[in-house]
N, C-alpha and C. Protein backbone atom coordinates (compact mmCIF):
# COMPACT_ATOMS: atom_id res chain seq x y z
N UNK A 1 10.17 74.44 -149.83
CA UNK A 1 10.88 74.35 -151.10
C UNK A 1 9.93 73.94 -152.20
N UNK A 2 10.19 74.15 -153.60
CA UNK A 2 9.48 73.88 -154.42
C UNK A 2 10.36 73.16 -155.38
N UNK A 3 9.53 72.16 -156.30
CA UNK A 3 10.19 71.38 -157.12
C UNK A 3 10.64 72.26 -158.85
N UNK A 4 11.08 71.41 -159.66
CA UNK A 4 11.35 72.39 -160.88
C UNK A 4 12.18 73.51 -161.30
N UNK A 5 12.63 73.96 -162.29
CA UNK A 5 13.95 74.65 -162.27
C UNK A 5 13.53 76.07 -161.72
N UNK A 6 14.49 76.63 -161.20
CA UNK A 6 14.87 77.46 -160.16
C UNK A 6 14.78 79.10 -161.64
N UNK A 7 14.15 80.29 -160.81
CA UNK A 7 14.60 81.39 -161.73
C UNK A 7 13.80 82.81 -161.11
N UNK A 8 14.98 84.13 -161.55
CA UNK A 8 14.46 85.18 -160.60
C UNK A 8 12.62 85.16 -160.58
N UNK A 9 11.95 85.14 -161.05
CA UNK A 9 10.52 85.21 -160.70
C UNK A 9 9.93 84.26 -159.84
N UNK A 10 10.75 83.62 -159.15
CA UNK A 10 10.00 82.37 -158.48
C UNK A 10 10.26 82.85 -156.58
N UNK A 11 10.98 83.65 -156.47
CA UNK A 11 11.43 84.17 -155.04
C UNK A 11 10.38 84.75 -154.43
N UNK A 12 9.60 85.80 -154.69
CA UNK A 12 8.61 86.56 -154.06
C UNK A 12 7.72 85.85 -154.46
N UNK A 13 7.18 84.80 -155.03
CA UNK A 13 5.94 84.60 -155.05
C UNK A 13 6.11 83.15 -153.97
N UNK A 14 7.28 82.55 -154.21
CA UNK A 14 7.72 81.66 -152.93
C UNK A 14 7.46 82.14 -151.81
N UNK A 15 7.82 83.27 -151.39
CA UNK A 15 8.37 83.50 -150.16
C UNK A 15 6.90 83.95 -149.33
N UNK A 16 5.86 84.85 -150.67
CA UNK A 16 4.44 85.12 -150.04
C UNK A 16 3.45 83.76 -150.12
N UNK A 17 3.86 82.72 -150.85
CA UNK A 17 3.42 81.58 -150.51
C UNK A 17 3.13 80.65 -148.99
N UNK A 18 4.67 80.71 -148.85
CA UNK A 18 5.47 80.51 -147.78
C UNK A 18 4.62 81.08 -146.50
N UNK A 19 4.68 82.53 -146.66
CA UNK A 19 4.30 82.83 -145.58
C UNK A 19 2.68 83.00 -145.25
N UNK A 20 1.81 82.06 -146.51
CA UNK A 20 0.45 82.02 -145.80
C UNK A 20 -0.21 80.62 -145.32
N UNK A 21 -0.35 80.61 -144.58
CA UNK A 21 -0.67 79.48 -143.60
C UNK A 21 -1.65 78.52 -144.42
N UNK A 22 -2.43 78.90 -145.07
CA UNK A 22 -3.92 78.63 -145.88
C UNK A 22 -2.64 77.34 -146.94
N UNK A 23 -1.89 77.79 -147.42
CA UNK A 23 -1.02 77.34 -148.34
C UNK A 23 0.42 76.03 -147.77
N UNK A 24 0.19 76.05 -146.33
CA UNK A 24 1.35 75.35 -145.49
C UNK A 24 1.06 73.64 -145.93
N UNK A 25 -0.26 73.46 -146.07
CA UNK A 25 -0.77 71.60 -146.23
C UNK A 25 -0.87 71.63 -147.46
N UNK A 26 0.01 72.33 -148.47
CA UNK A 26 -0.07 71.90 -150.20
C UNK A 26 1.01 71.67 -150.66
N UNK A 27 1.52 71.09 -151.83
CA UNK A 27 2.83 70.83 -152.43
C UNK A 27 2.95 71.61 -153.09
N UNK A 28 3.66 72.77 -152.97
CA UNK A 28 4.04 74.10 -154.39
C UNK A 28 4.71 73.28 -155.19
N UNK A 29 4.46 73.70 -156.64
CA UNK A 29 5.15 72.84 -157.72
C UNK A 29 5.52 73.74 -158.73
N UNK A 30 6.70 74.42 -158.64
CA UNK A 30 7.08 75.09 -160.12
C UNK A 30 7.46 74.17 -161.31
N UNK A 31 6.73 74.20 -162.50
CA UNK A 31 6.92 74.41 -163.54
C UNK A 31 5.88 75.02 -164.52
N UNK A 32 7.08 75.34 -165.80
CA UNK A 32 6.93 75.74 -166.79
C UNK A 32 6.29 77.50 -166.53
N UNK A 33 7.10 78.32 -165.93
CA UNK A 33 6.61 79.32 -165.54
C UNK A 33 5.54 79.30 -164.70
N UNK A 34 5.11 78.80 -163.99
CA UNK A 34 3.98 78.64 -163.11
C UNK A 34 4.28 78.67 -161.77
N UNK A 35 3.36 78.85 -160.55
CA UNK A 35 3.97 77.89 -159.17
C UNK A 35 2.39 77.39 -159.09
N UNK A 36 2.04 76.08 -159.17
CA UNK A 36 1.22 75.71 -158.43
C UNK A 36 0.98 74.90 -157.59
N UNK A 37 -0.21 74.38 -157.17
CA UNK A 37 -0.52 73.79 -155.51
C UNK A 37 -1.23 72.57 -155.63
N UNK A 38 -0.18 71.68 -155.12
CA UNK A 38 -0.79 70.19 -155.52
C UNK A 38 -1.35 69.42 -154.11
N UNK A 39 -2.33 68.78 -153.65
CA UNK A 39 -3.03 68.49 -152.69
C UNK A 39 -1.95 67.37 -151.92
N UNK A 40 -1.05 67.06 -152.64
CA UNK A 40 0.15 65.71 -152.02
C UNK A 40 1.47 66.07 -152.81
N UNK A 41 2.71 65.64 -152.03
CA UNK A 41 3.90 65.72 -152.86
C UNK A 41 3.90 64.42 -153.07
N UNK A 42 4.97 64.08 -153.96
CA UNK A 42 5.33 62.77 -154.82
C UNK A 42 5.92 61.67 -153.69
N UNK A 43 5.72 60.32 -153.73
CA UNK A 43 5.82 59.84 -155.32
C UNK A 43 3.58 59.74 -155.15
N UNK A 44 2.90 59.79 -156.06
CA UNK A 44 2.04 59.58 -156.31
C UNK A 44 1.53 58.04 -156.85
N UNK A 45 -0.04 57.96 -156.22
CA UNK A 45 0.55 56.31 -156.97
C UNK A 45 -0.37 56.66 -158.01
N UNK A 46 -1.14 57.60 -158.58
CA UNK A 46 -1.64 57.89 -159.68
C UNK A 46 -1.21 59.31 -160.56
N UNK A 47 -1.58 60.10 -160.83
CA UNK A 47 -1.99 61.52 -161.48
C UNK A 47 -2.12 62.46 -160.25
N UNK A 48 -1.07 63.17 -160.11
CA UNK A 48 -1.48 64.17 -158.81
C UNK A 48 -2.28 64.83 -159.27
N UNK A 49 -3.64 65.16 -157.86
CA UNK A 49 -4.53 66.20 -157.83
C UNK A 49 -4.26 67.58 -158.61
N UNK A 50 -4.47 67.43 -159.65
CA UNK A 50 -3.77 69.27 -160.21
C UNK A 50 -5.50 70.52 -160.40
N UNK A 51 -6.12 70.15 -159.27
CA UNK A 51 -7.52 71.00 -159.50
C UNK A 51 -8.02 72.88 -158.42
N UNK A 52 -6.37 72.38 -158.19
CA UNK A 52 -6.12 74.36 -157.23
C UNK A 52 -5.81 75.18 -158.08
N UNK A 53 -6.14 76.93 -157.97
CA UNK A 53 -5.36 77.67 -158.84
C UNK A 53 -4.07 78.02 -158.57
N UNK A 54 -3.35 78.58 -159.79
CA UNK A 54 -2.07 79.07 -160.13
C UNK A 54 -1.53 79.85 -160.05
N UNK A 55 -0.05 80.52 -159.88
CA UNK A 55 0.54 81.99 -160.29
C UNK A 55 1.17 81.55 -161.50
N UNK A 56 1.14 82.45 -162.45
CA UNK A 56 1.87 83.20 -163.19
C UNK A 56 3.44 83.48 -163.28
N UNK A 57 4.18 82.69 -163.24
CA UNK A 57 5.33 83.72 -162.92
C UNK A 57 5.70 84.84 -163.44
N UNK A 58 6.69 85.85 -163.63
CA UNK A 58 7.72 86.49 -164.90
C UNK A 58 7.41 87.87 -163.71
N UNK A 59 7.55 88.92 -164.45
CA UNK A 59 7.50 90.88 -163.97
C UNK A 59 5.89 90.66 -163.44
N UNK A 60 5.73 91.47 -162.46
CA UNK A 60 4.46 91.90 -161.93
C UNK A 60 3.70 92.71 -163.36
N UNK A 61 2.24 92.92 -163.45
CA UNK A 61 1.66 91.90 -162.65
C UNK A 61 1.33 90.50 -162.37
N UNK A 62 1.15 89.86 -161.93
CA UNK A 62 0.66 88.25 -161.17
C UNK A 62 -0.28 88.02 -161.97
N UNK A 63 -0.47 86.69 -162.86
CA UNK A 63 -1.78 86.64 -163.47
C UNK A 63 -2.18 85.23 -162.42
N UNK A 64 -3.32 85.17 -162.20
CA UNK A 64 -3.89 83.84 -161.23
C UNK A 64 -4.86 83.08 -162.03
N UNK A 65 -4.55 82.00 -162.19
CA UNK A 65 -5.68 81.27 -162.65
C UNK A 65 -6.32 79.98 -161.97
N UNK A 66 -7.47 79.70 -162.49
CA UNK A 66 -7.98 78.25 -161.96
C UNK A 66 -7.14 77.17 -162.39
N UNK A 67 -7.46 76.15 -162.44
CA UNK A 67 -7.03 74.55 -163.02
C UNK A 67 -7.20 74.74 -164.15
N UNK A 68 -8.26 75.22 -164.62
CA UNK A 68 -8.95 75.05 -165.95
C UNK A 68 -8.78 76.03 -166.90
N UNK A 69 -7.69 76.92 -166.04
CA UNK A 69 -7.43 77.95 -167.11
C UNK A 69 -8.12 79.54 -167.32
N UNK A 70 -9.03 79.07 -166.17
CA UNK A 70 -9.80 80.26 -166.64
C UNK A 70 -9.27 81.80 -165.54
N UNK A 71 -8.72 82.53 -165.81
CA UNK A 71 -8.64 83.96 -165.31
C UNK A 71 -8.97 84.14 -163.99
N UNK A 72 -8.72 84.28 -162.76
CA UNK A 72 -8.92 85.00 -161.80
C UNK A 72 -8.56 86.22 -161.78
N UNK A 73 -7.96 86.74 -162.26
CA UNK A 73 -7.09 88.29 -162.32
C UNK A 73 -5.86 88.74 -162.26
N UNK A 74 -5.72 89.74 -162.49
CA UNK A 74 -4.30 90.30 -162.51
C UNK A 74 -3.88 90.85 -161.27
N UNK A 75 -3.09 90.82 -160.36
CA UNK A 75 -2.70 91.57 -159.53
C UNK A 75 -1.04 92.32 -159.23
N UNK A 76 -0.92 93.47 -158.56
CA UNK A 76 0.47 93.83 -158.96
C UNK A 76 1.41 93.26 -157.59
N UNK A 77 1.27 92.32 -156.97
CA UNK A 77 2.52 92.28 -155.75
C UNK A 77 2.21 90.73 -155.66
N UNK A 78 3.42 89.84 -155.26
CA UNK A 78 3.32 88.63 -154.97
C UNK A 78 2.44 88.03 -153.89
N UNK A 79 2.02 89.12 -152.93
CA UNK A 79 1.01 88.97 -151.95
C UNK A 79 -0.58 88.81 -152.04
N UNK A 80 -0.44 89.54 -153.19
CA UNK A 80 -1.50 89.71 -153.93
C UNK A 80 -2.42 88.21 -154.50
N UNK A 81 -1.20 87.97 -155.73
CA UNK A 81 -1.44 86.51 -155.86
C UNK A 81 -1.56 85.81 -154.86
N UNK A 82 -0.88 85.31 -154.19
CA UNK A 82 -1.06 84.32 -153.08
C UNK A 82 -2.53 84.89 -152.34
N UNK A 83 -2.96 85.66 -151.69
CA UNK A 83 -4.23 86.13 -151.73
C UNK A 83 -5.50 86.06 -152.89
N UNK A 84 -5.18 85.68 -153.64
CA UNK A 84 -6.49 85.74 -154.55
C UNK A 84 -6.50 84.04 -154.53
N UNK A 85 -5.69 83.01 -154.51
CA UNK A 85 -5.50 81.71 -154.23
C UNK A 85 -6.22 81.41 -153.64
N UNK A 86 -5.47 82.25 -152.34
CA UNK A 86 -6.33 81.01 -151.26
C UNK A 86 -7.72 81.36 -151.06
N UNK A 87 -8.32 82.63 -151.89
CA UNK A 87 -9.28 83.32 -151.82
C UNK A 87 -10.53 82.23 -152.54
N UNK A 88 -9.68 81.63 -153.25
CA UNK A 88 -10.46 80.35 -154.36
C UNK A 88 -10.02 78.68 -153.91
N UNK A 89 -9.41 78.85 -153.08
CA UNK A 89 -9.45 77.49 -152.75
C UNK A 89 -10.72 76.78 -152.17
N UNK A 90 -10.48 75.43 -152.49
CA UNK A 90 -12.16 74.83 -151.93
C UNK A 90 -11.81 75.11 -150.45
N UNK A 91 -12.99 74.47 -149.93
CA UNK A 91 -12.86 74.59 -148.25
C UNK A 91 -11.87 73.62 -147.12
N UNK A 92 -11.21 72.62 -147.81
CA UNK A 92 -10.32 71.87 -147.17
C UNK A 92 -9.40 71.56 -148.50
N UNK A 93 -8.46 72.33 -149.10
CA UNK A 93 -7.94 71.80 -150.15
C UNK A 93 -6.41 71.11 -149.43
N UNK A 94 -6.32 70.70 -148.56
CA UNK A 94 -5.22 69.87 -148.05
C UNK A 94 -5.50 68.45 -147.88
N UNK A 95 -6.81 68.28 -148.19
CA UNK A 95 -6.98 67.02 -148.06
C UNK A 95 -7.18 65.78 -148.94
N UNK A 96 -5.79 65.19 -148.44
CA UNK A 96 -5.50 64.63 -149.74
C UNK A 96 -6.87 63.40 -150.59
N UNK A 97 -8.00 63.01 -149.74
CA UNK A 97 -8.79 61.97 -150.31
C UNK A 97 -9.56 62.66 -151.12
N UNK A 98 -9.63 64.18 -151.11
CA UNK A 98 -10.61 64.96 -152.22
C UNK A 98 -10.10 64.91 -153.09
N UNK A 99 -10.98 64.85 -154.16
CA UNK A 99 -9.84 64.63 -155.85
C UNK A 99 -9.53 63.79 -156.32
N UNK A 100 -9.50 62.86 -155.37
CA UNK A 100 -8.98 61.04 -155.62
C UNK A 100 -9.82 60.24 -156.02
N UNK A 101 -9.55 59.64 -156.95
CA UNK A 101 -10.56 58.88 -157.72
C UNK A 101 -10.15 57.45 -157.14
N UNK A 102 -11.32 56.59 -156.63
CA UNK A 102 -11.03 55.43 -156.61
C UNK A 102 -11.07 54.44 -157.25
């Protein structure tokens, strides 16, 4: 399940989320048109990790981006996106002590 208000563009990119394993140890977080991938779900005792890339929501195509905003590409199928993700994820992004500032 994902947090944040609910709307038709959020189903297929859920569901190809869902079904990639690479993506099973992250917190999907919809908002504000987005779904992204947070290294812990809540409650946080600081600023959740927000340094994975993004989907896009709305009509295909999928736009993917980094943290920072910057472009990974366009793609046309929800599989797609979720593939170019985990294509950019660091090498253990489930783990929650990376990112954490002490």
């Amino acid at each position: 399940m994902t947090r944040g208000s609910f709307d038709d563009a959020l189903p297929p990119v859920a569901a190809a989320a869902y079904a990639e394993p690479a993506l099973r140890g992250l917190f999907p977080f919809h908002t504000h048109g987005t779904l992204k991938f947070l290294r812990s779900a809540p409650p946080w005792c600081g600023p959740p990790v927000d340094d994975l890339p993004y989907i896009v929501l709305g009509e295909p195509p999928y736009s993917v981006y980094t943290a920072g905003r910057t472009s990974l590409g366009e793609v046309a199928t929800a599989e797609d996106a979720v593939a170019l993700v985990v294509a950019h994820l660091p090498p253990d992004p489930g783990d929650e002590a990376a990112g954490q500032h002490s």
